[in-house]
N, C-alpha and C. Protein backbone atom coordinates (compact mmCIF):
# COMPACT_ATOMS: atom_id res chain seq x y z
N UNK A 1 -132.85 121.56 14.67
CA UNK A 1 -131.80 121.33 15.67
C UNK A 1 -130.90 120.19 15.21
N UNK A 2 -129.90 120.11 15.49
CA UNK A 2 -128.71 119.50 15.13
C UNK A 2 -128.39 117.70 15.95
N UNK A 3 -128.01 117.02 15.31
CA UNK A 3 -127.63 115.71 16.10
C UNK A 3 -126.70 116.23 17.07
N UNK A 4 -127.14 115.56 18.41
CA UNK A 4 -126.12 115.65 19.71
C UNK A 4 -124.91 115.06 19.39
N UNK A 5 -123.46 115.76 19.17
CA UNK A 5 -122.59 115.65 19.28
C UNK A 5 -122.39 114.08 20.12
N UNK A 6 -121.28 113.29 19.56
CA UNK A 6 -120.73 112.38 19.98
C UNK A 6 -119.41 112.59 20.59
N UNK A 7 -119.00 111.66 21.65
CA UNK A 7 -117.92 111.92 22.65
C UNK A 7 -117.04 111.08 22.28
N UNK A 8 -116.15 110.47 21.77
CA UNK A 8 -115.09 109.47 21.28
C UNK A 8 -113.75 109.15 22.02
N UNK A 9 -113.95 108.55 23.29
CA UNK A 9 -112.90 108.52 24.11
C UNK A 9 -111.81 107.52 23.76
N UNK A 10 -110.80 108.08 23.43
CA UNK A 10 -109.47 107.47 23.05
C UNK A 10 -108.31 107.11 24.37
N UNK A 11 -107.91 106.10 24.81
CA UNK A 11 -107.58 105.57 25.94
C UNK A 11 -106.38 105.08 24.90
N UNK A 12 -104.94 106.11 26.02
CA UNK A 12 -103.81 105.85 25.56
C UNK A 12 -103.18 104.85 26.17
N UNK A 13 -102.29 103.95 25.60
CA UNK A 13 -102.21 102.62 26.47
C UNK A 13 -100.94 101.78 25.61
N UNK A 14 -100.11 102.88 24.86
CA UNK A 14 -99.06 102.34 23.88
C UNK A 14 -97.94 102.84 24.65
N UNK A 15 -97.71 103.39 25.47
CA UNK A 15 -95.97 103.62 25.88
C UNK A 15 -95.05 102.27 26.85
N UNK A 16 -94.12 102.09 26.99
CA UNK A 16 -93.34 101.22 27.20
C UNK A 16 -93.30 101.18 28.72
N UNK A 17 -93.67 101.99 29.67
CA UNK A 17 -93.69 101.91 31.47
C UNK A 17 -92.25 101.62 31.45
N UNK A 18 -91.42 102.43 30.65
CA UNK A 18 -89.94 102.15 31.10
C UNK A 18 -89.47 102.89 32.19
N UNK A 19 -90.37 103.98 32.75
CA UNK A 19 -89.86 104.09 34.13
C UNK A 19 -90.18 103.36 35.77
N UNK A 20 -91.01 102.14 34.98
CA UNK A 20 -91.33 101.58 36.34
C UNK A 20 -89.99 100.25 36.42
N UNK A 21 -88.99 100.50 35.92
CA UNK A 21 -88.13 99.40 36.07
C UNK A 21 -88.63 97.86 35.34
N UNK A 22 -89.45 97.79 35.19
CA UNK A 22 -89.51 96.55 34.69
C UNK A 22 -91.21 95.59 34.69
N UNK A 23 -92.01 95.83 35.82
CA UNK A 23 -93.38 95.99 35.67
C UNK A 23 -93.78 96.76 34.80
N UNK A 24 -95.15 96.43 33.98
CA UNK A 24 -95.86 97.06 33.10
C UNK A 24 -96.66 97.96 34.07
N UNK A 25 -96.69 98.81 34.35
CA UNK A 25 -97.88 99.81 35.27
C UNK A 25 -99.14 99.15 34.66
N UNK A 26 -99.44 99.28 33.09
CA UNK A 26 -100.84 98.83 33.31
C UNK A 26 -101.64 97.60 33.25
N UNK A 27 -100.70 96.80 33.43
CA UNK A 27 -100.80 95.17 34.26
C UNK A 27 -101.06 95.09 35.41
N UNK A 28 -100.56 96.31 36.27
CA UNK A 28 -100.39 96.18 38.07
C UNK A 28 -101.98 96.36 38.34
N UNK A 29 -102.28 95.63 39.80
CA UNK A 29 -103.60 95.74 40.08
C UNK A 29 -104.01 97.30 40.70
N UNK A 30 -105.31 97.32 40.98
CA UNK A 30 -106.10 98.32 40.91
C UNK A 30 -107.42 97.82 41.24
N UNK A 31 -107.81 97.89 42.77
CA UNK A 31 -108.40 96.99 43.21
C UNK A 31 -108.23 95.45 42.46
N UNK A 32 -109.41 94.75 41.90
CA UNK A 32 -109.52 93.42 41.41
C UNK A 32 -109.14 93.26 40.25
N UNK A 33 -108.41 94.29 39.45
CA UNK A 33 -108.16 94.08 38.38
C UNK A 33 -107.04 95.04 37.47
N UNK A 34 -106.83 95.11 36.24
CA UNK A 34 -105.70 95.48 36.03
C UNK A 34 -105.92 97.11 35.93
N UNK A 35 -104.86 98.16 35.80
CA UNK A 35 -105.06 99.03 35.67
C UNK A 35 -105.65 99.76 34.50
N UNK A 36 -105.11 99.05 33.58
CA UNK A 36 -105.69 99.57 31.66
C UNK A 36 -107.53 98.70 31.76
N UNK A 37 -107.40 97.64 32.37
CA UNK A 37 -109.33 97.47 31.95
C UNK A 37 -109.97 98.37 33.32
N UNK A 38 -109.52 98.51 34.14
CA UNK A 38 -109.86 99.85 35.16
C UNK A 38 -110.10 100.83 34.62
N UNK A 39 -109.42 101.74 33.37
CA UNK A 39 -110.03 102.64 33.14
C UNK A 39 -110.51 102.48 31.97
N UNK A 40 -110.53 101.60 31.18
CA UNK A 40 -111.37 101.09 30.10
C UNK A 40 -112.43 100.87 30.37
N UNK A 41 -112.80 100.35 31.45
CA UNK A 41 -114.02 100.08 32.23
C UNK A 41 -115.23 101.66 32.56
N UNK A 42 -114.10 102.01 33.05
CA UNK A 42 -114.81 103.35 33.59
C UNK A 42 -114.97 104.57 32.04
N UNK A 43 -114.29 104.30 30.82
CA UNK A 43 -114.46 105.25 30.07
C UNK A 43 -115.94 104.23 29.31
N UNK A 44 -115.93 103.50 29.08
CA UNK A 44 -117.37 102.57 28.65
C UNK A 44 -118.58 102.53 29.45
N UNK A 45 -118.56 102.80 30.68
CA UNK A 45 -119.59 103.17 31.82
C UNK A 45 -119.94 103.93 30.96
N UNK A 46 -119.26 105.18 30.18
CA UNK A 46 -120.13 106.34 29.87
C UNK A 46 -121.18 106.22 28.68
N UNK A 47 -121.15 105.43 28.03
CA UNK A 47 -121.83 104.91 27.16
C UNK A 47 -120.87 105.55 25.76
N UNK A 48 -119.75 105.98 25.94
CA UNK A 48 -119.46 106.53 24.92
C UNK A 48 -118.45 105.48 23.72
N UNK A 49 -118.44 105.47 22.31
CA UNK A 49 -117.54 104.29 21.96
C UNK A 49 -115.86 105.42 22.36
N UNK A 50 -115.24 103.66 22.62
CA UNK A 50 -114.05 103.53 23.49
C UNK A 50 -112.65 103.04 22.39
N UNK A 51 -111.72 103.85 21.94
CA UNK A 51 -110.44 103.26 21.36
C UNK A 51 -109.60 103.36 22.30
N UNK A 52 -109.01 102.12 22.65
CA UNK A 52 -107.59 102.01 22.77
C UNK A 52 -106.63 101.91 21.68
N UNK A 53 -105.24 102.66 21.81
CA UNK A 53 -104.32 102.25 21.70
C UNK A 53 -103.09 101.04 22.15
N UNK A 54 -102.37 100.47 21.46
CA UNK A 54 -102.03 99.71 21.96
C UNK A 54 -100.57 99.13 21.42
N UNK A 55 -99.53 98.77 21.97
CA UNK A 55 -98.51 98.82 21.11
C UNK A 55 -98.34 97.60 20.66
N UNK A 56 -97.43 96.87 19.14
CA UNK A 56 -97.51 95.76 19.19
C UNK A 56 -97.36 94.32 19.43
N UNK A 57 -96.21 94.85 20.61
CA UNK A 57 -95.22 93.41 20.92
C UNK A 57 -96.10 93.64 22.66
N UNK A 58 -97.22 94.00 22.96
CA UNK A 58 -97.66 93.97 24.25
C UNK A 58 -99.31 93.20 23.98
N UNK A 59 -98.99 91.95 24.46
CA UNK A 59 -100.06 91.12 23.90
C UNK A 59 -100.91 91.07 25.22
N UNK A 60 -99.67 90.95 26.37
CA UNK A 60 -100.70 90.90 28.24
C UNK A 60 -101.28 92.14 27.97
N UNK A 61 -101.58 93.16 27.32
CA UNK A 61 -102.28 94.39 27.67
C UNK A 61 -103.54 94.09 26.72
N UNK A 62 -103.27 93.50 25.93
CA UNK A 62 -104.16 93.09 24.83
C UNK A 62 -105.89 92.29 25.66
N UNK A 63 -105.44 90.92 26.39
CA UNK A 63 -105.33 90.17 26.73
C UNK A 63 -106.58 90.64 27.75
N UNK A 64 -106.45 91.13 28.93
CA UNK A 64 -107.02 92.02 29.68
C UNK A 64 -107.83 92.65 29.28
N UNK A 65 -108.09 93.56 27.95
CA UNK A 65 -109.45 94.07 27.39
C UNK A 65 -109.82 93.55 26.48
N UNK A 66 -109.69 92.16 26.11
CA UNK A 66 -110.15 91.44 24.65
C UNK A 66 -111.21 91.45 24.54
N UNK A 67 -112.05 90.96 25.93
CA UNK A 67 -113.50 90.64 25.78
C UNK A 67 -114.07 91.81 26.26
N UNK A 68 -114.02 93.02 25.78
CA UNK A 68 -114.78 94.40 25.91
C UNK A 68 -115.12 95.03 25.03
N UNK A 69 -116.37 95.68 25.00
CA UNK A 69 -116.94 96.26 23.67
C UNK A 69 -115.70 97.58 23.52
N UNK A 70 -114.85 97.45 22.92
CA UNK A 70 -114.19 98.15 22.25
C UNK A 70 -113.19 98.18 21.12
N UNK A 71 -112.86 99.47 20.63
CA UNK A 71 -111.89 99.52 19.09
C UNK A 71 -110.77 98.94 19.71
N UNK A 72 -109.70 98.09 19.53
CA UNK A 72 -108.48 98.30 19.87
C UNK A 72 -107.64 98.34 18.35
N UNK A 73 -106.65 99.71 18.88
CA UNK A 73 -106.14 100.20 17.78
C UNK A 73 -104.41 99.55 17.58
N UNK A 74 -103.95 99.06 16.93
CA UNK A 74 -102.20 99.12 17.12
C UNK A 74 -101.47 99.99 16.51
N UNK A 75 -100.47 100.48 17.26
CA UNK A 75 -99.60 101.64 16.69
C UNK A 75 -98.31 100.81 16.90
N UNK A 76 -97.68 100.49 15.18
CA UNK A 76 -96.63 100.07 15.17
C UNK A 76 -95.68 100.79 15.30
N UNK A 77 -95.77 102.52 15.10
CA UNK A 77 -94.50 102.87 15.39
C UNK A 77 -94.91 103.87 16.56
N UNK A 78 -95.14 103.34 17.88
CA UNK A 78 -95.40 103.96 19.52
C UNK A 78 -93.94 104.09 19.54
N UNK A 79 -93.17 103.69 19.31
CA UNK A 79 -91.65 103.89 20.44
C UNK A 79 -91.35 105.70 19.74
N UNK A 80 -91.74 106.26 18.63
CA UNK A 80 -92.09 107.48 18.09
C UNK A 80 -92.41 108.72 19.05
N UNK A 81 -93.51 108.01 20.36
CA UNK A 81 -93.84 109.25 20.89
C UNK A 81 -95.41 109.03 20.83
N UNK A 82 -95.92 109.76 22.42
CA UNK A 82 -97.23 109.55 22.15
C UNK A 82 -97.82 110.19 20.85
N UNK A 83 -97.45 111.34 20.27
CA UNK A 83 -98.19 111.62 18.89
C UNK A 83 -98.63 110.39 18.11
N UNK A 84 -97.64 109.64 18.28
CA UNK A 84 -98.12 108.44 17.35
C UNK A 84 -99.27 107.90 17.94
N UNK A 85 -99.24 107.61 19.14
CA UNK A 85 -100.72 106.96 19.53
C UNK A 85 -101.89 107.89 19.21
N UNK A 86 -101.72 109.05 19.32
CA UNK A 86 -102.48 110.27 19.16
C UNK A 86 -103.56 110.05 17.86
N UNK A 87 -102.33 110.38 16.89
CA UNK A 87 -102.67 110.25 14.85
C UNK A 87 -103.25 108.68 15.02
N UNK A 88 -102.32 107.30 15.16
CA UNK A 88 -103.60 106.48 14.51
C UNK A 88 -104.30 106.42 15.34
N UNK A 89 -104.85 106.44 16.69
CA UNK A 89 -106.29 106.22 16.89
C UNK A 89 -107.01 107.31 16.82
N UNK A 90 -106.76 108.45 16.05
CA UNK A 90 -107.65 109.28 15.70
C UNK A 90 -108.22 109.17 14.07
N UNK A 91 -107.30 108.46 13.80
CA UNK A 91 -107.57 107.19 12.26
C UNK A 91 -108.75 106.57 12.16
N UNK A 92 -108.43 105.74 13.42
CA UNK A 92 -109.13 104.74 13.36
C UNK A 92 -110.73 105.26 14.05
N UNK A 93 -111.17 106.61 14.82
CA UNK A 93 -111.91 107.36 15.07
C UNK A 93 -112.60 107.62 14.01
N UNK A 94 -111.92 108.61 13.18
CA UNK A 94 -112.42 108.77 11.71
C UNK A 94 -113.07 107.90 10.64
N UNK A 95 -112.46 106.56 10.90
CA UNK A 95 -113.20 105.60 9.86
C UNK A 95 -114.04 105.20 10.09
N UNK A 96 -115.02 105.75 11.68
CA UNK A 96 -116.11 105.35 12.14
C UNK A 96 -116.88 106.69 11.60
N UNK A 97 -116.69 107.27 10.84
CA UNK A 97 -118.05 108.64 10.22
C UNK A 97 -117.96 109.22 11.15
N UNK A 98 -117.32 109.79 11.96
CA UNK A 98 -117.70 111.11 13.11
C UNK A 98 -118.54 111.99 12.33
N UNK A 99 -119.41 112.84 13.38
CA UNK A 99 -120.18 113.74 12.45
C UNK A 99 -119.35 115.61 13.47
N UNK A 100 -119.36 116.15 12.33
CA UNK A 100 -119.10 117.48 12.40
C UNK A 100 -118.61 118.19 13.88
N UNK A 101 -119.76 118.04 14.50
CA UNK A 101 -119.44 118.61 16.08
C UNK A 101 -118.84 117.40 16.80
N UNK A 102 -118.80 116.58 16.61
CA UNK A 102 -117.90 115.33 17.33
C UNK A 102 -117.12 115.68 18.13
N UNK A 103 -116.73 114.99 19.33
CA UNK A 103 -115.48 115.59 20.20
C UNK A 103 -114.68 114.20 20.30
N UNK A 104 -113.25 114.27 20.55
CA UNK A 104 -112.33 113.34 21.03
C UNK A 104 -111.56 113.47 22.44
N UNK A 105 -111.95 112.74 22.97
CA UNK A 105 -111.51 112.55 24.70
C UNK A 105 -109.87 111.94 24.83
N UNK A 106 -108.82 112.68 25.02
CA UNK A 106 -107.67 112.01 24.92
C UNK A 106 -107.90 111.92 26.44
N UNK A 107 -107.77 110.31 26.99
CA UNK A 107 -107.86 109.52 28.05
C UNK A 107 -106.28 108.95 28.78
N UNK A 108 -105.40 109.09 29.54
CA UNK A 108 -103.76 108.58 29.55
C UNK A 108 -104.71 107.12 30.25
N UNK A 109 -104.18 106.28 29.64
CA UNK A 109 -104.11 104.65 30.37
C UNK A 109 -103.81 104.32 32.08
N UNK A 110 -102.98 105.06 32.41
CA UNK A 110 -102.21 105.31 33.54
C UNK A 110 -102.76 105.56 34.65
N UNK A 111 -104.23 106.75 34.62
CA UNK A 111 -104.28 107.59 35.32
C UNK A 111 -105.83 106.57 35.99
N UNK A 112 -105.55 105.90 37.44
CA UNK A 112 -106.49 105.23 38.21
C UNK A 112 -107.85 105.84 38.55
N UNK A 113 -107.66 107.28 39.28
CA UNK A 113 -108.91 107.22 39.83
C UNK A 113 -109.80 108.48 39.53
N UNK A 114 -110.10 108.17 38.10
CA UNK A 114 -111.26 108.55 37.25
C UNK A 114 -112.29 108.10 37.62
N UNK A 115 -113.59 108.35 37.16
CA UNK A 115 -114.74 107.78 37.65
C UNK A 115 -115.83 107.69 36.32
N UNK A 116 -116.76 107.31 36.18
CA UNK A 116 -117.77 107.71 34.73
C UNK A 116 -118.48 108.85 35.22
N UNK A 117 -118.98 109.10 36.34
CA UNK A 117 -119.61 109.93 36.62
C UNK A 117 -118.41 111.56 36.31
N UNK A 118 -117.56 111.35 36.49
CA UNK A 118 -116.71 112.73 36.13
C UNK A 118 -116.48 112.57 34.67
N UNK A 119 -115.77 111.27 33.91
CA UNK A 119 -116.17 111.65 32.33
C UNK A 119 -117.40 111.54 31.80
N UNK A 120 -118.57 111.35 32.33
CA UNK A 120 -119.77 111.93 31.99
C UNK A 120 -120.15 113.51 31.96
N UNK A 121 -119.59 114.04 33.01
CA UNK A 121 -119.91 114.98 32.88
C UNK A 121 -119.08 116.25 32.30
N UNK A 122 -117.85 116.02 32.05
CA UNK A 122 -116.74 116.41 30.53
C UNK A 122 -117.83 116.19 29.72
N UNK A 123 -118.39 115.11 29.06
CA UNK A 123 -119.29 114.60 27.95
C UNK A 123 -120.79 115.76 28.09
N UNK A 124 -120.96 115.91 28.89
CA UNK A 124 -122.10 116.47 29.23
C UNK A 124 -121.66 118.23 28.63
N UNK A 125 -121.04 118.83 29.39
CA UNK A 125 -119.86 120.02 28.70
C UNK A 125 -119.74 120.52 28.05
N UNK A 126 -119.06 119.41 27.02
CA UNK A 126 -119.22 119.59 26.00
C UNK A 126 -120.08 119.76 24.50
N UNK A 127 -120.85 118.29 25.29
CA UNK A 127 -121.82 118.70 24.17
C UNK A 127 -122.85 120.41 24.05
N UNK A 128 -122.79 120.93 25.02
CA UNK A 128 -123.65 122.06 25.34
C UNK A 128 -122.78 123.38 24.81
N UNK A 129 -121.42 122.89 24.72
CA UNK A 129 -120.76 124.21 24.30
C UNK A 129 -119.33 122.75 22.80
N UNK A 130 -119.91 122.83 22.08
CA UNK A 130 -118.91 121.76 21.27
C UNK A 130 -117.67 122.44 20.38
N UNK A 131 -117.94 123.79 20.04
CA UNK A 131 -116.75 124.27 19.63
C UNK A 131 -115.56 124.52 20.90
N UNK A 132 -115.64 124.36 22.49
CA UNK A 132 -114.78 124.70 23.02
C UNK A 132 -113.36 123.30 22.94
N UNK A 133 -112.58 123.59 23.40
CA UNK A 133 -111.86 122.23 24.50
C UNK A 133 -112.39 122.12 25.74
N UNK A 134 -112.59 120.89 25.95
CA UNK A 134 -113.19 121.27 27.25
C UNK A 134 -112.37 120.06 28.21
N UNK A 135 -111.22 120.69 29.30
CA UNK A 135 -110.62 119.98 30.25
C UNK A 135 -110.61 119.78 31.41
N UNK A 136 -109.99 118.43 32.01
CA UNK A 136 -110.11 118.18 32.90
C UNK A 136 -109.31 119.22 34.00
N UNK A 137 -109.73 119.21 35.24
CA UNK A 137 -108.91 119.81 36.45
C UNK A 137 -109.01 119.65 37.69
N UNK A 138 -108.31 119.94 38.35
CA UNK A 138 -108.16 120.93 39.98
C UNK A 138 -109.63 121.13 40.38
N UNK A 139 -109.78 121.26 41.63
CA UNK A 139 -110.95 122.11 42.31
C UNK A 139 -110.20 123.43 42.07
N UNK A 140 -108.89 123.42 42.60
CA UNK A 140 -107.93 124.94 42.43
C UNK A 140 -107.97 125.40 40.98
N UNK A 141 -108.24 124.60 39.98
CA UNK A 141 -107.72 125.18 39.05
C UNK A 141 -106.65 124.93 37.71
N UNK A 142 -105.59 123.49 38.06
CA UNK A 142 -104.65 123.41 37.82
C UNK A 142 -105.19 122.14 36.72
N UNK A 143 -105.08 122.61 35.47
CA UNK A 143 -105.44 121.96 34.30
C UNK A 143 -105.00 120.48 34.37
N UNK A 144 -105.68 119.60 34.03
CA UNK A 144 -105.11 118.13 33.96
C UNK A 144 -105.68 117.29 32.61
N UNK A 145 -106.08 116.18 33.08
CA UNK A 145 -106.72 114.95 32.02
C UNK A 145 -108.38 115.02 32.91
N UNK A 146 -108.66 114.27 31.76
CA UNK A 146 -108.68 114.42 30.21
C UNK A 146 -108.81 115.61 29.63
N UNK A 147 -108.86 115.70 28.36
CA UNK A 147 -108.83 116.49 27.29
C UNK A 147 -109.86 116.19 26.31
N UNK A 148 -111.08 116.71 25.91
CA UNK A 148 -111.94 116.38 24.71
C UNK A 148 -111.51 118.37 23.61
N UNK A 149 -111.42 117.29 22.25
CA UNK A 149 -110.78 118.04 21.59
C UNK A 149 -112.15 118.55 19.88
N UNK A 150 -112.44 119.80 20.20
CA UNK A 150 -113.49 119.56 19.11
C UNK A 150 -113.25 118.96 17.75
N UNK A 151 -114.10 118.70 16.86
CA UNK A 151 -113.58 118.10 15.50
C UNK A 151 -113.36 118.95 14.94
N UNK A 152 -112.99 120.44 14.51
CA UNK A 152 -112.35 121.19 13.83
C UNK A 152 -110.25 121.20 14.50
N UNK A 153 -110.36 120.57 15.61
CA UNK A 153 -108.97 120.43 15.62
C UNK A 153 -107.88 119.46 15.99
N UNK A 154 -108.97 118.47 15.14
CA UNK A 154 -108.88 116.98 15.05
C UNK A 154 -107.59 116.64 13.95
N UNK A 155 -107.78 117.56 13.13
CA UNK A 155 -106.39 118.03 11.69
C UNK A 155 -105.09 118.21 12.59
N UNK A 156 -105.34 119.30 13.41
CA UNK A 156 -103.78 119.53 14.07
C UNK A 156 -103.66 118.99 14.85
N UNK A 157 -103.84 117.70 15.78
CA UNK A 157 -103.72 116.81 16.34
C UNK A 157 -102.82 115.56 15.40
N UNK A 158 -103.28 115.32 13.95
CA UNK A 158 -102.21 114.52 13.28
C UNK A 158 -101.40 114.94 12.78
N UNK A 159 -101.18 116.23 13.28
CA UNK A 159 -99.30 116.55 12.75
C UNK A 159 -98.88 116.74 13.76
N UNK A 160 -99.08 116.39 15.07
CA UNK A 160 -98.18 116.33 16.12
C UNK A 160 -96.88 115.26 15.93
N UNK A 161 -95.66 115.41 16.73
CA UNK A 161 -94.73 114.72 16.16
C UNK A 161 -94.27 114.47 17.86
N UNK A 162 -93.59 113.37 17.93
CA UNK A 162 -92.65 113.22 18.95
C UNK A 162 -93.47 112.47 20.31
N UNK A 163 -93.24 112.97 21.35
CA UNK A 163 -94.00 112.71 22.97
C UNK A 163 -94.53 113.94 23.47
N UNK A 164 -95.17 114.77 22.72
CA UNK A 164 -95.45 116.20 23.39
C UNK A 164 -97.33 115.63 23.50
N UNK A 165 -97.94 114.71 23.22
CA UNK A 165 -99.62 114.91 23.35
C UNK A 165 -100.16 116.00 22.66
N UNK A 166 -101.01 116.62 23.38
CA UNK A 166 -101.38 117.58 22.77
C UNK A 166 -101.36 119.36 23.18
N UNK A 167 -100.22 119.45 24.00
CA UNK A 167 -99.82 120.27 24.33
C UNK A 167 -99.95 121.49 23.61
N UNK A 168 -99.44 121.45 22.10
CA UNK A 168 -98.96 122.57 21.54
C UNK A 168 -100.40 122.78 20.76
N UNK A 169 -101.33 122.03 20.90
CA UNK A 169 -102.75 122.51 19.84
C UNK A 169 -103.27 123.38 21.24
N UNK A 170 -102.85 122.94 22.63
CA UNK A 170 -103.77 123.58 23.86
C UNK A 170 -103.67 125.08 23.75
N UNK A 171 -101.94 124.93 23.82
CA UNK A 171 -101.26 126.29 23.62
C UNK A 171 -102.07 127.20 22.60
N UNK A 172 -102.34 127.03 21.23
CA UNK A 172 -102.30 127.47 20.51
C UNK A 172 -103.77 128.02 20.39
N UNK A 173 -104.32 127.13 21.11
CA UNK A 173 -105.81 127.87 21.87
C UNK A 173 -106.37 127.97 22.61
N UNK A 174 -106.04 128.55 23.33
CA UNK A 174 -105.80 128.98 24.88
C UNK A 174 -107.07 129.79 25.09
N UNK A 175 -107.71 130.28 24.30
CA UNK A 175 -109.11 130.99 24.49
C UNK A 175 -110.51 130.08 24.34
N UNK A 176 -110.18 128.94 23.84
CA UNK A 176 -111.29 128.13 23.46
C UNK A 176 -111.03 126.50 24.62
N UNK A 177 -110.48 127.28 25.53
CA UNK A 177 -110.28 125.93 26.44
C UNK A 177 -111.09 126.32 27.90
N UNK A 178 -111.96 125.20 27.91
CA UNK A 178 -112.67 125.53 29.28
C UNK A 178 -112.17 124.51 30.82
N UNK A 179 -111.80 124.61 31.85
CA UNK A 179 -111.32 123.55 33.03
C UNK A 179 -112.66 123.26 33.09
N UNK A 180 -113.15 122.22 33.52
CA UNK A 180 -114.00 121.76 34.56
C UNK A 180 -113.07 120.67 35.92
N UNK A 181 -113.68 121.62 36.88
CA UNK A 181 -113.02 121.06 37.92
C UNK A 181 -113.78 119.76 38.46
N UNK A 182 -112.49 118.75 38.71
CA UNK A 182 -113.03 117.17 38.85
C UNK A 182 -112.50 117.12 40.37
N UNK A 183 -113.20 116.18 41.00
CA UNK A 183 -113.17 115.76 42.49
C UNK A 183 -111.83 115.10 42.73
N UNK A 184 -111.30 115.42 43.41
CA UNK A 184 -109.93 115.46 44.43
C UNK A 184 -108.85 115.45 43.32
N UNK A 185 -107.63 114.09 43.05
CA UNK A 185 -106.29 114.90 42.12
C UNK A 185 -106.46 113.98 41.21
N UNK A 186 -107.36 113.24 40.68
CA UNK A 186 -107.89 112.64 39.74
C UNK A 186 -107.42 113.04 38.23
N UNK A 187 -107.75 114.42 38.26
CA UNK A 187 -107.16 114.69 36.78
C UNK A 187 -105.77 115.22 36.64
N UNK A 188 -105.13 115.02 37.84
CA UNK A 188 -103.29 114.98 37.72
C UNK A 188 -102.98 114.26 38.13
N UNK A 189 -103.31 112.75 38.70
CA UNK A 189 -102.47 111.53 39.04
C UNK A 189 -102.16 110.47 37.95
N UNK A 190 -100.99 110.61 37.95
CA UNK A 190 -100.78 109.27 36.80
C UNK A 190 -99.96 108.48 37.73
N UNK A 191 -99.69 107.43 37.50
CA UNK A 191 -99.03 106.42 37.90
C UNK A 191 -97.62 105.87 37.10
N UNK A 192 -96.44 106.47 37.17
CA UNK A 192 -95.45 106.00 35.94
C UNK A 192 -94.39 105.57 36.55
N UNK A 193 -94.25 105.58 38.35
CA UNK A 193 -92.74 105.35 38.65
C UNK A 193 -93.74 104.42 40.11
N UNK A 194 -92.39 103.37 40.38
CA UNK A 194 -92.68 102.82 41.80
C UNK A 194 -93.39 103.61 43.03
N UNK A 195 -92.32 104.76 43.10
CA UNK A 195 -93.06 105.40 44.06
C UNK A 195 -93.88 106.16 44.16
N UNK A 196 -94.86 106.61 42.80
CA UNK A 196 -96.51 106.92 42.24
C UNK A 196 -96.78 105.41 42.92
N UNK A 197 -96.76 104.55 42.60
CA UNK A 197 -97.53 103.54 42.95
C UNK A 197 -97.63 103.58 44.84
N UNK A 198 -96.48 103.59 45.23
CA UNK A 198 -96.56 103.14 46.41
C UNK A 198 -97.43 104.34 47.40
N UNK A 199 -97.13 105.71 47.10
CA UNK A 199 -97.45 106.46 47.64
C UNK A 199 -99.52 105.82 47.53
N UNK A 200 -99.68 106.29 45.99
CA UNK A 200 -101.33 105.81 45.78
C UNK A 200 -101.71 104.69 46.29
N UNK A 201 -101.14 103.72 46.55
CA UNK A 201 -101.65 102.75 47.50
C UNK A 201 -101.76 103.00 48.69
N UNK A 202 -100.89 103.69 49.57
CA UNK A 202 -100.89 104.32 51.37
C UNK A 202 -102.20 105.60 51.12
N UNK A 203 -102.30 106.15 50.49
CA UNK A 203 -103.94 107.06 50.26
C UNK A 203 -104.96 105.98 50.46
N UNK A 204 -104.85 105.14 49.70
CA UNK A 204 -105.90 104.06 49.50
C UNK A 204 -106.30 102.81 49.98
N UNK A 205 -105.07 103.06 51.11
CA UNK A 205 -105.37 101.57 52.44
C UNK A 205 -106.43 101.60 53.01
């Protein structure tokens, strides 16, 4: 029998929050603390190792997860497009020996109310079926975050180009992608404009 597949959650955390006017979204609080060690927090609950990305002139984001067992990666050229965050911290993934069935968890920085117990059990998922994709969703149905991506398509993930993620590898295998449905809108809430924020705070009074 084979070594249990490893889970490699990559926590994106390099884009500019240029649509929140001028706050960093993942500076803003989230209960007691900031939003990027909020879900840094919760992707390390899982016991799984944790890369961030991170861009380089953003040192307060730095700052906030310094003292946490994790990779932090810098992507000097983020203003590129998330692909770029994509390729080097899947770099910097790689130079840790992944083994064969390995999976990569693309994690958005953004997105609050994840839990470990739901990326545990993505982790769980996967390992039992490791050639699939295996994604986040809907109770309905409606595909979201995260994304764990097997290591055979870990290659076409670094020729992504631009701000597309990983859209066009999903597309392109559309038969090898499984939903698991996650508890309430968890795996479609991101937080990128004022009024994401304001609304998710009146849910959460």
């Amino acid at each position: 029998m084979g070594m249990t597949p490893t889970v490699h959650i990559l926590v994106l955390a390099a884009g500019s929050s240029s649509r929140m006017g001028g706050p960093d979204k993942l500076l803003m609080p989230i209960g007691k603390m900031p939003l990027l060690r909020a879900v840094t927090s919760v992707a390390l609950a899982t016991g799984a190792p944790v890369f961030v990305t991170l861009p380089p002139d953003q040192i307060a984001r730095e700052a906030v997860i310094a003292d946490l067992p994790l990779h932090i990666v810098t992507v000097a050229d983020a203003s590129l497009g998330l692909s770029r965050s994509i390729s080097r911290g899947m770099t910097a993934v790689l130079a840790t020996n992944p083994g064969a069935k390995d999976g990569l968890m693309i994690l958005p920085g953004d997105m609050p109310d994840f839990d470990a117990a739901a990326l545990s059990e993505m982790i769980t998922r996967f390992r039992v079926e490791p050639d699939l994709i295996v994604r986040g969703g809907t109770d309905t149905g409606q595909p979201g975050h995260p994304v764990i991506f097997p290591r055979d398509l870990w290659s076409d993930l670094a020729t992504l180009t631009g701000d597309e993620g990983g859209r066009s590898v999903l597309r392109q295998n559309q038969g090898r992608v499984r939903v698991i449905p996650l508890p309430g809108p968890m795996s479609v809430l991101d937080l990128d404009t004022p009024a994401d924020w304001a609304a998710w705070r009146n849910r959460n009074l």
